[in-house]
C-alpha atoms as a PDB file:
ATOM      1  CA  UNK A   1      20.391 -10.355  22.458  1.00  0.00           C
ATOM      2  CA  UNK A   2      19.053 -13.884  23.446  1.00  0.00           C
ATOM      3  CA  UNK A   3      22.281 -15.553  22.889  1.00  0.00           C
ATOM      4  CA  UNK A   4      24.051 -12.692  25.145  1.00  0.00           C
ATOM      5  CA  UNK A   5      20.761 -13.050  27.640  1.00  0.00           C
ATOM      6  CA  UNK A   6      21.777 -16.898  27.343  1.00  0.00           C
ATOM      7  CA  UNK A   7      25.079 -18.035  26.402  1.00  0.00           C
ATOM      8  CA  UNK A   8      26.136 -21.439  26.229  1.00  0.00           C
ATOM      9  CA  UNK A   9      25.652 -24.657  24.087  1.00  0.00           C
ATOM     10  CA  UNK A  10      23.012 -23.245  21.545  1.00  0.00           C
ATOM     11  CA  UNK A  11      22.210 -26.329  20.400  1.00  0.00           C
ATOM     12  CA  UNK A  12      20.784 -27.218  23.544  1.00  0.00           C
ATOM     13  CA  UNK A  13      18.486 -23.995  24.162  1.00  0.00           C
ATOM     14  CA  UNK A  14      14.493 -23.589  23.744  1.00  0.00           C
ATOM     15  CA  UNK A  15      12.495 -20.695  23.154  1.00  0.00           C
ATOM     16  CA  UNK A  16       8.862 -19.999  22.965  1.00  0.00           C
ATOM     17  CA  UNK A  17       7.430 -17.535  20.831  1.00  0.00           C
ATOM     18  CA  UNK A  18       3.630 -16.636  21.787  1.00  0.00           C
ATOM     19  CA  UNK A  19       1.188 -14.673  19.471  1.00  0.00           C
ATOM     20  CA  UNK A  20      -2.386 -13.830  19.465  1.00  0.00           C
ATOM     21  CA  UNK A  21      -2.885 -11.409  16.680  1.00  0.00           C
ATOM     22  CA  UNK A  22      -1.623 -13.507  13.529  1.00  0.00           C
ATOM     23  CA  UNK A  23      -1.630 -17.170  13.004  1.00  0.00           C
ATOM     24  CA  UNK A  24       2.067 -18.523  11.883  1.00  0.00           C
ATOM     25  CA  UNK A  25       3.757 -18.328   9.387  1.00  0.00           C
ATOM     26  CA  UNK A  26       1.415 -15.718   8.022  1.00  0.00           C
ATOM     27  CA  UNK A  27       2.438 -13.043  10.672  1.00  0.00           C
ATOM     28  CA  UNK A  28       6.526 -12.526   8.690  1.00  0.00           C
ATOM     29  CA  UNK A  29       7.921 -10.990  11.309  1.00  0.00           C
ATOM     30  CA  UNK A  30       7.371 -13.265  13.691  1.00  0.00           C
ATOM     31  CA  UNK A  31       8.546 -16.044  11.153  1.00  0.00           C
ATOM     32  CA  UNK A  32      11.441 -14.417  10.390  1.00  0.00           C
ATOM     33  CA  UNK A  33      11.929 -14.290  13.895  1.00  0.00           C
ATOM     34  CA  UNK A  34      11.384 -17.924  14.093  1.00  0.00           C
ATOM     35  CA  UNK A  35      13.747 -18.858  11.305  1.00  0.00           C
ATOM     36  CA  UNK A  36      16.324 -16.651  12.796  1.00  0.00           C
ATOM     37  CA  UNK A  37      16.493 -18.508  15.888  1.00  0.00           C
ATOM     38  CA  UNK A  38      16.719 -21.697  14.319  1.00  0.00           C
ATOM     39  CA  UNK A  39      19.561 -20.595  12.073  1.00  0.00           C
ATOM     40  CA  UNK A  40      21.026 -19.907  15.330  1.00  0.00           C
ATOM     41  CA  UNK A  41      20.827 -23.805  16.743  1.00  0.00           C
ATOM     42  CA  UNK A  42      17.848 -22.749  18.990  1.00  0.00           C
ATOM     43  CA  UNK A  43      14.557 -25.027  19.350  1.00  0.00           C
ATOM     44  CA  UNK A  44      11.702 -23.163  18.606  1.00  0.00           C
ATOM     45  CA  UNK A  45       8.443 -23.906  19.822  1.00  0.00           C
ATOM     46  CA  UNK A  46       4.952 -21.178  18.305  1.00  0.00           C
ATOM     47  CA  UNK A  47       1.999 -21.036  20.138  1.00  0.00           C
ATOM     48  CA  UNK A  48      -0.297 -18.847  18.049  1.00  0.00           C
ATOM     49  CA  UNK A  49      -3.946 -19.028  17.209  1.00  0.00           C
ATOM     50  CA  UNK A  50      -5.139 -20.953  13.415  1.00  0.00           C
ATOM     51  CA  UNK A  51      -6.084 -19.673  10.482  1.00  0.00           C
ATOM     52  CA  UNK A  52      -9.215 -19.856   8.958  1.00  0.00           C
ATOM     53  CA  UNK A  53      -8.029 -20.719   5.530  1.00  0.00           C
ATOM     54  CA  UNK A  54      -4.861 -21.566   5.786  1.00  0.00           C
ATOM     55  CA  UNK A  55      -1.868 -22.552   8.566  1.00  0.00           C
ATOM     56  CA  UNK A  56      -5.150 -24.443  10.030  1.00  0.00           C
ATOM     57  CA  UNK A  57      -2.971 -27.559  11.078  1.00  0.00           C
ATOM     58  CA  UNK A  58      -3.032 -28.206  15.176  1.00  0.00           C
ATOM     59  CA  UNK A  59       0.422 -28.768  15.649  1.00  0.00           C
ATOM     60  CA  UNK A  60       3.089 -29.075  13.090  1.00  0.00           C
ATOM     61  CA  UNK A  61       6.957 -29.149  12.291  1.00  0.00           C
ATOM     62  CA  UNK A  62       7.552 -26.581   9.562  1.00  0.00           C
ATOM     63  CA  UNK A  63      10.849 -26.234   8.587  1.00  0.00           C
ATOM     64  CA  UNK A  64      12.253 -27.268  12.015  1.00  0.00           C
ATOM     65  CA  UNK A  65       9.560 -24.893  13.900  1.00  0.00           C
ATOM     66  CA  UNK A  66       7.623 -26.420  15.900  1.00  0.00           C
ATOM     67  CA  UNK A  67       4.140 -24.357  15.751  1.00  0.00           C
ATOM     68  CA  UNK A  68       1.210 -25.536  18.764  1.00  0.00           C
ATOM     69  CA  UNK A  69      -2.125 -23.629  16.790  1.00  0.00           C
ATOM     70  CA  UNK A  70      -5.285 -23.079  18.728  1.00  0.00           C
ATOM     71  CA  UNK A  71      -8.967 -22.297  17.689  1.00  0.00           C
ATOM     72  CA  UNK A  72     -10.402 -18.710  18.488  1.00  0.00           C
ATOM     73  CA  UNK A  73     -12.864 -16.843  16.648  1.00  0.00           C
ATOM     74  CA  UNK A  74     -12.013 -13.108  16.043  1.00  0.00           C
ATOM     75  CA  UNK A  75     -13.706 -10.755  17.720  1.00  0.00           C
ATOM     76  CA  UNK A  76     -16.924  -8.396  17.336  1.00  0.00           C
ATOM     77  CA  UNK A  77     -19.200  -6.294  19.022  1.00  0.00           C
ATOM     78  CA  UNK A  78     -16.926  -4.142  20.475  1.00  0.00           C
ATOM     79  CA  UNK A  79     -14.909  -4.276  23.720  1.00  0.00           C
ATOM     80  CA  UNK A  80     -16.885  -7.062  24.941  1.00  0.00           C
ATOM     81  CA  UNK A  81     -15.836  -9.183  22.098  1.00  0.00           C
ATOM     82  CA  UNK A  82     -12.348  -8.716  23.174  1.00  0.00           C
ATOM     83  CA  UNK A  83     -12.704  -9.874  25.992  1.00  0.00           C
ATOM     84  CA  UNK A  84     -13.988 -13.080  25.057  1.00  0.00           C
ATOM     85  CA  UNK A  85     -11.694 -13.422  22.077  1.00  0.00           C
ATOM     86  CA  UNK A  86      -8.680 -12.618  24.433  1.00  0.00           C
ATOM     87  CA  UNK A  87      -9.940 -14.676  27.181  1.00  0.00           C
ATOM     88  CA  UNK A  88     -10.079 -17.794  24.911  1.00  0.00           C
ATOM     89  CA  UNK A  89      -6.743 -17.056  23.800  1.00  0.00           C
ATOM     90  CA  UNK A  90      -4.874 -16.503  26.982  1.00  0.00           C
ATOM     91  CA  UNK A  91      -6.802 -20.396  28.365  1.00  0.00           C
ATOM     92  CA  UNK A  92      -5.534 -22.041  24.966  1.00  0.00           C
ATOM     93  CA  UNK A  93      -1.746 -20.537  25.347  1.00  0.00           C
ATOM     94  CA  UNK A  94      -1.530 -21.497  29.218  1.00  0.00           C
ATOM     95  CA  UNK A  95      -2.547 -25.123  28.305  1.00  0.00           C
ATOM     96  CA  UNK A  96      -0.228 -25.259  25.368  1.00  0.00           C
ATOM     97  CA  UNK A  97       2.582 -23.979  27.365  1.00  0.00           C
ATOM     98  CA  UNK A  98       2.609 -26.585  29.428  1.00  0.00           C
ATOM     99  CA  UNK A  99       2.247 -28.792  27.354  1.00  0.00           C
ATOM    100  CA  UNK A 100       5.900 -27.278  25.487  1.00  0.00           C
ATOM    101  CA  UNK A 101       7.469 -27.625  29.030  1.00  0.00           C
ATOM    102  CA  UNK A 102      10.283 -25.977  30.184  1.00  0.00           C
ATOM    103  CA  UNK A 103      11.860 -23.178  28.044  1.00  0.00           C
ATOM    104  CA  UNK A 104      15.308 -21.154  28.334  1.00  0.00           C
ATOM    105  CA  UNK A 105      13.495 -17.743  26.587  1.00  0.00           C
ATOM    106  CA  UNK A 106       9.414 -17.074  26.363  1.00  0.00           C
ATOM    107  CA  UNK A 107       9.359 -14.589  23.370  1.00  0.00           C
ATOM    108  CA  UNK A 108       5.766 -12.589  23.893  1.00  0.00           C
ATOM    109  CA  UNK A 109       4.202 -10.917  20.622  1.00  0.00           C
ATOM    110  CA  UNK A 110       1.460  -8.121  21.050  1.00  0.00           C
ATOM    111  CA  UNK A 111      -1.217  -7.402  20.944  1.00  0.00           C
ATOM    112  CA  UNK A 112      -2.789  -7.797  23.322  1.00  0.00           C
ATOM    113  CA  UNK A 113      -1.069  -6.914  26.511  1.00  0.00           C
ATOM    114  CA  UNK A 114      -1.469  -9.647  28.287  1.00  0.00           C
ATOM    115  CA  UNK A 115       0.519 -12.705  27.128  1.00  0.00           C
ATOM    116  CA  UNK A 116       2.639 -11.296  29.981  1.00  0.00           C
ATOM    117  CA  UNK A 117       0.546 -13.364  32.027  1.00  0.00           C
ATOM    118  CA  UNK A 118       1.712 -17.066  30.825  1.00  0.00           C
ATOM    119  CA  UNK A 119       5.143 -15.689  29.809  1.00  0.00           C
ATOM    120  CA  UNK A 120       5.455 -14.688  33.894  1.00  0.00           C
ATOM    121  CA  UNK A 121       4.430 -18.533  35.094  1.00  0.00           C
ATOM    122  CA  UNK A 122       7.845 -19.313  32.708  1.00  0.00           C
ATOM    123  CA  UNK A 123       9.656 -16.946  34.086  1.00  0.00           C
ATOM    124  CA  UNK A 124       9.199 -18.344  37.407  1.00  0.00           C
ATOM    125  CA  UNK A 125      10.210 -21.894  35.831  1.00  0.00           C
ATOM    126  CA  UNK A 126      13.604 -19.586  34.534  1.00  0.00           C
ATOM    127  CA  UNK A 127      12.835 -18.558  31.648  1.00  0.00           C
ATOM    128  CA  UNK A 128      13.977 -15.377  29.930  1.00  0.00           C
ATOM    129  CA  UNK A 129      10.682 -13.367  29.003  1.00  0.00           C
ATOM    130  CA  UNK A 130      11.185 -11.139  25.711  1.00  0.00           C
ATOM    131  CA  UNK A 131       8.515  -8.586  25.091  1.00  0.00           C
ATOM    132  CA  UNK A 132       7.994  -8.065  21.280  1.00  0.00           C
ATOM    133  CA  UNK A 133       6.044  -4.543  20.946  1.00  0.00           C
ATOM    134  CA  UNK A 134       4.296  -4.829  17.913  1.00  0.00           C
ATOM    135  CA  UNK A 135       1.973  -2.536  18.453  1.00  0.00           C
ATOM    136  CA  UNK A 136       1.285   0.276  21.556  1.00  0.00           C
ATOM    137  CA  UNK A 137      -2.361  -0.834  22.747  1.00  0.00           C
ATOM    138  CA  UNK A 138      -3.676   2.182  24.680  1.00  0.00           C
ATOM    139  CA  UNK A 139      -3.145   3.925  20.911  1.00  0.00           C
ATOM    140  CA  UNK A 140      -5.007   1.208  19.233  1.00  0.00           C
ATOM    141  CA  UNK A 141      -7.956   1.136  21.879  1.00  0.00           C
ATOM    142  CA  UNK A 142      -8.302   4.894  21.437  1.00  0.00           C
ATOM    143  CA  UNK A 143      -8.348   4.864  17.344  1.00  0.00           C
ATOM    144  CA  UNK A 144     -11.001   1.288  17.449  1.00  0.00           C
ATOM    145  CA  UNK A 145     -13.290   2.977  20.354  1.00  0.00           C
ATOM    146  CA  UNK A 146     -15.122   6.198  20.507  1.00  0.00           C
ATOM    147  CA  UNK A 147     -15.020   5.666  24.309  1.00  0.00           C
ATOM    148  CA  UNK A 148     -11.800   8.610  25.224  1.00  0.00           C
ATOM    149  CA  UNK A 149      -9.694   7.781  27.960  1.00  0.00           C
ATOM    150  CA  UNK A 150     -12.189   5.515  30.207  1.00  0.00           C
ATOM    151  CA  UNK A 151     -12.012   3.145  32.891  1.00  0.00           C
ATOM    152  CA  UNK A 152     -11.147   0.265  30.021  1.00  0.00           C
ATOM    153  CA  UNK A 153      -8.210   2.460  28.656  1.00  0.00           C
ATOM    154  CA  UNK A 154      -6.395   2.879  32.117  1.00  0.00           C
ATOM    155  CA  UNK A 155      -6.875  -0.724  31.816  1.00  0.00           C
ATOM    156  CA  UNK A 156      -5.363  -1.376  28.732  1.00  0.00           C
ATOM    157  CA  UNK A 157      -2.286   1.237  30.168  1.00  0.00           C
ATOM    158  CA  UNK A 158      -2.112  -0.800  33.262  1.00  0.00           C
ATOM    159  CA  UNK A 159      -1.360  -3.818  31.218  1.00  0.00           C
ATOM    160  CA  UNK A 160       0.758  -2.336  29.264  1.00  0.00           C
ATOM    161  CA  UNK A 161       3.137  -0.848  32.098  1.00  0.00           C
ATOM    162  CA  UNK A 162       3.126  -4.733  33.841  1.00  0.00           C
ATOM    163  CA  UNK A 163       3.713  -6.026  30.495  1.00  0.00           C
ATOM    164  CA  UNK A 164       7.116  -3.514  30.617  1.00  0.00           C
ATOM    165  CA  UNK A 165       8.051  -4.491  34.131  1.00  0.00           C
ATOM    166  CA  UNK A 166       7.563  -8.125  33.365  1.00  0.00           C
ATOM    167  CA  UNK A 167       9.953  -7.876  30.266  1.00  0.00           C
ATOM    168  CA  UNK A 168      13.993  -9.005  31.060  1.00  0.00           C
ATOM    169  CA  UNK A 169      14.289  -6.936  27.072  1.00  0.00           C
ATOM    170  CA  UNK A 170      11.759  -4.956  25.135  1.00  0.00           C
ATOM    171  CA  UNK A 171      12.266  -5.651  21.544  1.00  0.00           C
ATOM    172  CA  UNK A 172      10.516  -2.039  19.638  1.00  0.00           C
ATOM    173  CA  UNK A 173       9.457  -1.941  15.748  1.00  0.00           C
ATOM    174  CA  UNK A 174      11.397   1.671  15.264  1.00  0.00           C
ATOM    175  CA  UNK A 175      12.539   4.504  17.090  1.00  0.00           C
ATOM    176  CA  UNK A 176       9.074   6.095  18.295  1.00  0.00           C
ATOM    177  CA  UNK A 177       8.140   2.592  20.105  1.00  0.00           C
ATOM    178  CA  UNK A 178      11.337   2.343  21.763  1.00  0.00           C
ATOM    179  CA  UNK A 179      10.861   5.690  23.071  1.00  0.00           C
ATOM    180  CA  UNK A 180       7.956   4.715  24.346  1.00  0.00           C
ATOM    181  CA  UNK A 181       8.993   1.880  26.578  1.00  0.00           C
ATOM    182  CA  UNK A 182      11.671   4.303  28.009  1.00  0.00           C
ATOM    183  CA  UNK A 183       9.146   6.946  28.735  1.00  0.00           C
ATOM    184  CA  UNK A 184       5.983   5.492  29.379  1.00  0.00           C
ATOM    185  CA  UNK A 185       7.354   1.989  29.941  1.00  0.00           C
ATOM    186  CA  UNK A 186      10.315   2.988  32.381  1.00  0.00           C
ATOM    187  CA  UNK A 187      12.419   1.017  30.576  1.00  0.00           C
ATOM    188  CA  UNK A 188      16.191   1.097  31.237  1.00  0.00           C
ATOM    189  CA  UNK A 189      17.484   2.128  27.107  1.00  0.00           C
ATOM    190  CA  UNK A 190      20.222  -0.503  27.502  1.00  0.00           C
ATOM    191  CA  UNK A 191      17.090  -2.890  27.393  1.00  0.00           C
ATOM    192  CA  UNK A 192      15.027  -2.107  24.742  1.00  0.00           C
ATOM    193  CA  UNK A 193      16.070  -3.036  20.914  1.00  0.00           C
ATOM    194  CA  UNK A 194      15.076  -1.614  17.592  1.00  0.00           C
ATOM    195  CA  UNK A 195      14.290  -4.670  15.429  1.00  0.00           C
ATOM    196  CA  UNK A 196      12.524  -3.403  12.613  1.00  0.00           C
ATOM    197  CA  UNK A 197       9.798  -5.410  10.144  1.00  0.00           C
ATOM    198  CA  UNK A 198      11.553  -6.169   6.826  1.00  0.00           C
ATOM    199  CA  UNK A 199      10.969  -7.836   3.452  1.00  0.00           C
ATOM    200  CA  UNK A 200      13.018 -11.298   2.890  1.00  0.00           C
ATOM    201  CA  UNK A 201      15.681  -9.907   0.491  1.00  0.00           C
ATOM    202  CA  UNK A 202      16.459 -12.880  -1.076  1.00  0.00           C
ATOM    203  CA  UNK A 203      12.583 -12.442  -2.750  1.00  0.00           C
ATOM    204  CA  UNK A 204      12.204  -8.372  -2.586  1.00  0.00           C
ATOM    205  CA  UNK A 205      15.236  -6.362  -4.177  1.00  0.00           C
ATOM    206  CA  UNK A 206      16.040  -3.375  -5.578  1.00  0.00           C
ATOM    207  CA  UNK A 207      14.344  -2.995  -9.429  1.00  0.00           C
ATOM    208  CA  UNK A 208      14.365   0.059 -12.100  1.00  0.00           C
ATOM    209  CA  UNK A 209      11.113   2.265 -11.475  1.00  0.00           C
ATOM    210  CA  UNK A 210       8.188   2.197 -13.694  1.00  0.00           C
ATOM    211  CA  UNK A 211       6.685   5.424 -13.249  1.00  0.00           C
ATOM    212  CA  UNK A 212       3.680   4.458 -15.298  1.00  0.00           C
ATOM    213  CA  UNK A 213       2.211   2.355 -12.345  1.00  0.00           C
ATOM    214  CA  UNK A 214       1.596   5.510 -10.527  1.00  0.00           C
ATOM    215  CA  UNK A 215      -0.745   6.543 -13.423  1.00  0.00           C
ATOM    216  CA  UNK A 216       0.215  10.204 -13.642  1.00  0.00           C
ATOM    217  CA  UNK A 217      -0.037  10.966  -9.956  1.00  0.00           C
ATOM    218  CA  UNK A 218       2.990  12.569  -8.519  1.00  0.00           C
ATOM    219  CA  UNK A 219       2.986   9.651  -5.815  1.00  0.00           C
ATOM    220  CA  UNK A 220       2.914   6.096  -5.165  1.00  0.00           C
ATOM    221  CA  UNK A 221       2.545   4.544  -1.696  1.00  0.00           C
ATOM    222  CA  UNK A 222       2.332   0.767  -0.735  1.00  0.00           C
ATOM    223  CA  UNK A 223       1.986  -0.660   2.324  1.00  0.00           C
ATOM    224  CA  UNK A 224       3.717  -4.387   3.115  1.00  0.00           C
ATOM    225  CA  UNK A 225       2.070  -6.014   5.898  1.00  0.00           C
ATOM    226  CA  UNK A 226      -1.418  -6.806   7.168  1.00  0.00           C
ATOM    227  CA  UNK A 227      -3.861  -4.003   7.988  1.00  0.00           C
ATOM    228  CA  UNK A 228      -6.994  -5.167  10.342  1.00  0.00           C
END
């Protein structure tokens, strides 16, 4: 999709990959999109925020990625705490962007909804702006808050729907997201790809069941990923 959004000598393009959520490499997916990219002949700058025990290094070249990190503290106290968290985050990935430069793709990671802010001052530098749906935000805010569908939530669903009409491609985990930015988002389905979170295979494969681990239960179930 990039390379058909920008065609030409590979070698010579840049993209920018932001995220708030995870620092990097610990968020996969977004590594593997990294590495991807890379293997492609693309330069790949990260701005994402650090870690608290590890990936806690400002800036630094990991196997040909180029990751910016910033501090933020997570946040509490409900919506508030958001706020501030978010706020932080969205001053630190302004200043880092500019201090990246000039890109050929910005590559924007939710949540939150509104990295659509920086990734729209690169667009208007000519940049390509990707929108990587991780997660759909009006859900989340109803499942964290006991608040229903207030004043903050057609907020967060006004973000959301600029964060769609910002987007040149919407990049959706699995079928229900993508769905999602057609219907809610208004999304042309021509622009919006599947690209689903996956294991490295060369580590996770295929192995003969051991039905003991489930301990005489009829059913097993493990979740691969990060659950806040």
């Amino acid at each position: 999709m990039l390379g058909e959004a920008t065609s030409g000598d590979r070698r010579s393009r840049r993209a920018l990959i932001l995220v708030e959520n995870l620092s990097v490499p610990f968020d996969r997916r977004v590594w593997q999109e990294c590495t991807t990219l890379r293997d492609a002949g693309w330069e790949v700058h990260v701005i994402c925020p650090a870690g608290t025990k590890r990936d806690t290094e400002r800036e630094v070249l990991l196997d040909g990625v180029r990751i910016h990190r910033y501090p933020l503290r997570a946040a509490t106290g409900g919506p508030a705490g958001y706020l501030r968290e978010y706020g932080t985050a969205l001053w630190h990935t302004a200043r880092l962007a500019r201090k990246v430069g000039p890109v050929d793709v910005v590559h924007a990671c939710n949540p939150p909804d509104l990295l659509f802010l920086p990734a729209r001052w690169l667009k208007r530098r000519g940049a390509r702006f990707v929108f990587d749906q991780h997660d759909l935000v009006p859900e989340l805010y109803l499942s964290r808050f006991d608040r229903g569908e207030d004043l903050l939530y057609r907020g967060v669903c006004a973000l959301e729907r600029m964060t769609y009409r910002a987007a040149d491609v919407v990049l959706a985990t699995n079928d229900s997201y993508r769905d999602v930015a057609v219907r809610r988002g208004g999304r042309r389905p021509e622009d919006v790809f599947v690209v689903r979170s996956a294991p490295d295979t060369d580590r996770f494969h295929p192995v003969p069941p051991e039905p003991e681990l489930k301990e005489g239960k009829p059913h097993l179930l493990c979740y691969l990923g990060v659950m806040g």
